[in-house]
Protein backbone atom coordinates (compact mmCIF):
# COMPACT_ATOMS: atom_id res chain seq x y z
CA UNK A 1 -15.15 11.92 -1.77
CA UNK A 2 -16.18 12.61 -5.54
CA UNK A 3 -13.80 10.96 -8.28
CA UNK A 4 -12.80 14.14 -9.70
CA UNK A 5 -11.77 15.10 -5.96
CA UNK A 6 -9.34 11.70 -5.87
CA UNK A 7 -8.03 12.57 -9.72
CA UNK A 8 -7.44 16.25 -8.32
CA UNK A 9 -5.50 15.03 -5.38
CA UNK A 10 -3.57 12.77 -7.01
CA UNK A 11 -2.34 14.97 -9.64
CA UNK A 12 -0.85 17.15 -6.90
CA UNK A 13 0.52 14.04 -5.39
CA UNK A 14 2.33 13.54 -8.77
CA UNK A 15 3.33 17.49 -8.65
CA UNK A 16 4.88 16.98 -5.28
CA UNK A 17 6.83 13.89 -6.24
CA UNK A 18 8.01 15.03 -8.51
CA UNK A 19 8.96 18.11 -6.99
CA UNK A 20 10.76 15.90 -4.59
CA UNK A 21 8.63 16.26 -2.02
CA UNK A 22 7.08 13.25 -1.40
CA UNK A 23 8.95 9.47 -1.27
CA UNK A 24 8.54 7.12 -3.89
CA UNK A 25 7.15 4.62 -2.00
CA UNK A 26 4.82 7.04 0.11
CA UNK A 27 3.41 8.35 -3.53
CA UNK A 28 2.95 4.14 -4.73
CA UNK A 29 1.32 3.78 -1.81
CA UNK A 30 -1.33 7.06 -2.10
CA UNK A 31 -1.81 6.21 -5.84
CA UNK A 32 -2.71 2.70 -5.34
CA UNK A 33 -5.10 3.86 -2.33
CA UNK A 34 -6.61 6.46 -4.20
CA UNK A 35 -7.51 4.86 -7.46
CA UNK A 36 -9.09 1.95 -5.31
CA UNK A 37 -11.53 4.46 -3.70
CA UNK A 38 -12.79 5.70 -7.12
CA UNK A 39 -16.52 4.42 -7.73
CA UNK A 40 -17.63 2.54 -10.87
CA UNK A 41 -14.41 2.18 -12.96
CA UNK A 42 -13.56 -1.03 -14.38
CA UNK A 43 -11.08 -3.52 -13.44
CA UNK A 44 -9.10 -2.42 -16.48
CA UNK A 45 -8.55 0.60 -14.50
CA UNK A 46 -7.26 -1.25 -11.76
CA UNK A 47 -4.77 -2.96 -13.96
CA UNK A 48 -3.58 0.03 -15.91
CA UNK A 49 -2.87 1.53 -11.94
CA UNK A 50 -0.67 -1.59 -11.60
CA UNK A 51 1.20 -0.70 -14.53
CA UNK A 52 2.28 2.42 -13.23
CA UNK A 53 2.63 1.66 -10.17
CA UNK A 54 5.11 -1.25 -12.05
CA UNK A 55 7.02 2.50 -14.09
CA UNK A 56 7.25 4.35 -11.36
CA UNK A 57 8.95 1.86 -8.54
CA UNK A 58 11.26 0.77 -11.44
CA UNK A 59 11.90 4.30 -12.00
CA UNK A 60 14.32 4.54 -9.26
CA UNK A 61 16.44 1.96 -10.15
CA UNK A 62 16.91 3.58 -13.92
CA UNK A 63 17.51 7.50 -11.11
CA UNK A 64 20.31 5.55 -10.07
CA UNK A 65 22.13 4.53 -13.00
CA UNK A 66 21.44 8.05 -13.97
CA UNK A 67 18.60 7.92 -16.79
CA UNK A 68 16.58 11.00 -15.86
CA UNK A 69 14.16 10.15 -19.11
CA UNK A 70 12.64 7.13 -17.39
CA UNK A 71 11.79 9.00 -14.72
CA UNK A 72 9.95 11.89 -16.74
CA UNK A 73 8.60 9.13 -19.04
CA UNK A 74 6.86 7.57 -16.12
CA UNK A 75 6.02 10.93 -14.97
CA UNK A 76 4.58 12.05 -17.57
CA UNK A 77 2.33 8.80 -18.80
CA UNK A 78 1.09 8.77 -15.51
CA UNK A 79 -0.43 12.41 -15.78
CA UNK A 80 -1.49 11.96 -19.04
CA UNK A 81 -3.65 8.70 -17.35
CA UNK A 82 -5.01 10.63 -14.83
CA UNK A 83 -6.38 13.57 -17.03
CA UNK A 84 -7.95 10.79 -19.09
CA UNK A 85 -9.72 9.20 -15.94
CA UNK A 86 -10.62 12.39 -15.18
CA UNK A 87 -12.15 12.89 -18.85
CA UNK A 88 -13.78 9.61 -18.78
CA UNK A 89 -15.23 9.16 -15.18
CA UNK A 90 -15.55 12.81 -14.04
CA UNK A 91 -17.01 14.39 -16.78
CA UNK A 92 -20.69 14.50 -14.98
CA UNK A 93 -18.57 15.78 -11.99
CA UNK A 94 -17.65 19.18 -13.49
């Protein structure tokens, strides 16, 4: 599977979760599974995922005090991430 294919599938992972679609957890879990499987990005990648990973299993905590802006926040810095990965390591993909 092509990068561009993983960044594509992941931003309609993020579409569906936050549609409500998908669990929190089952969403960590495909984000952290995808990124791995991308080819020849560099462990700063990797530690950028963790970050997110970090915003958006925090995230529920802040949905249940009932702060709705973490949850977009996370949301949206996370698509904004992958549309730069998909900038900088897809580009020859397109």
């Amino acid at each position: 599977m092509s990068n561009l294919s993983i960044i594509e599938r992941l931003e309609n992972e993020l579409v569906a979760y936050a549609e409500g679609k998908v669990r929190r957890d089952e969403f960590v879990s495909f984000l952290s599974n995808s990124i791995r499987a991308l080819e020849g990005v560099p462990l700063k990648v990797i530690h950028e995922l963790r970050d997110h990973q970090y915003d958006v299993e925090t995230e529920g905590y802040f949905d249940d005090e009932g702060f709705e802006e973490n949850r977009a926040s996370a949301q949206k810095n996370l698509s904004a991430w992958l549309h730069t990965l998909k900038e900088k390591y897809c580009a020859h993909e397109r």
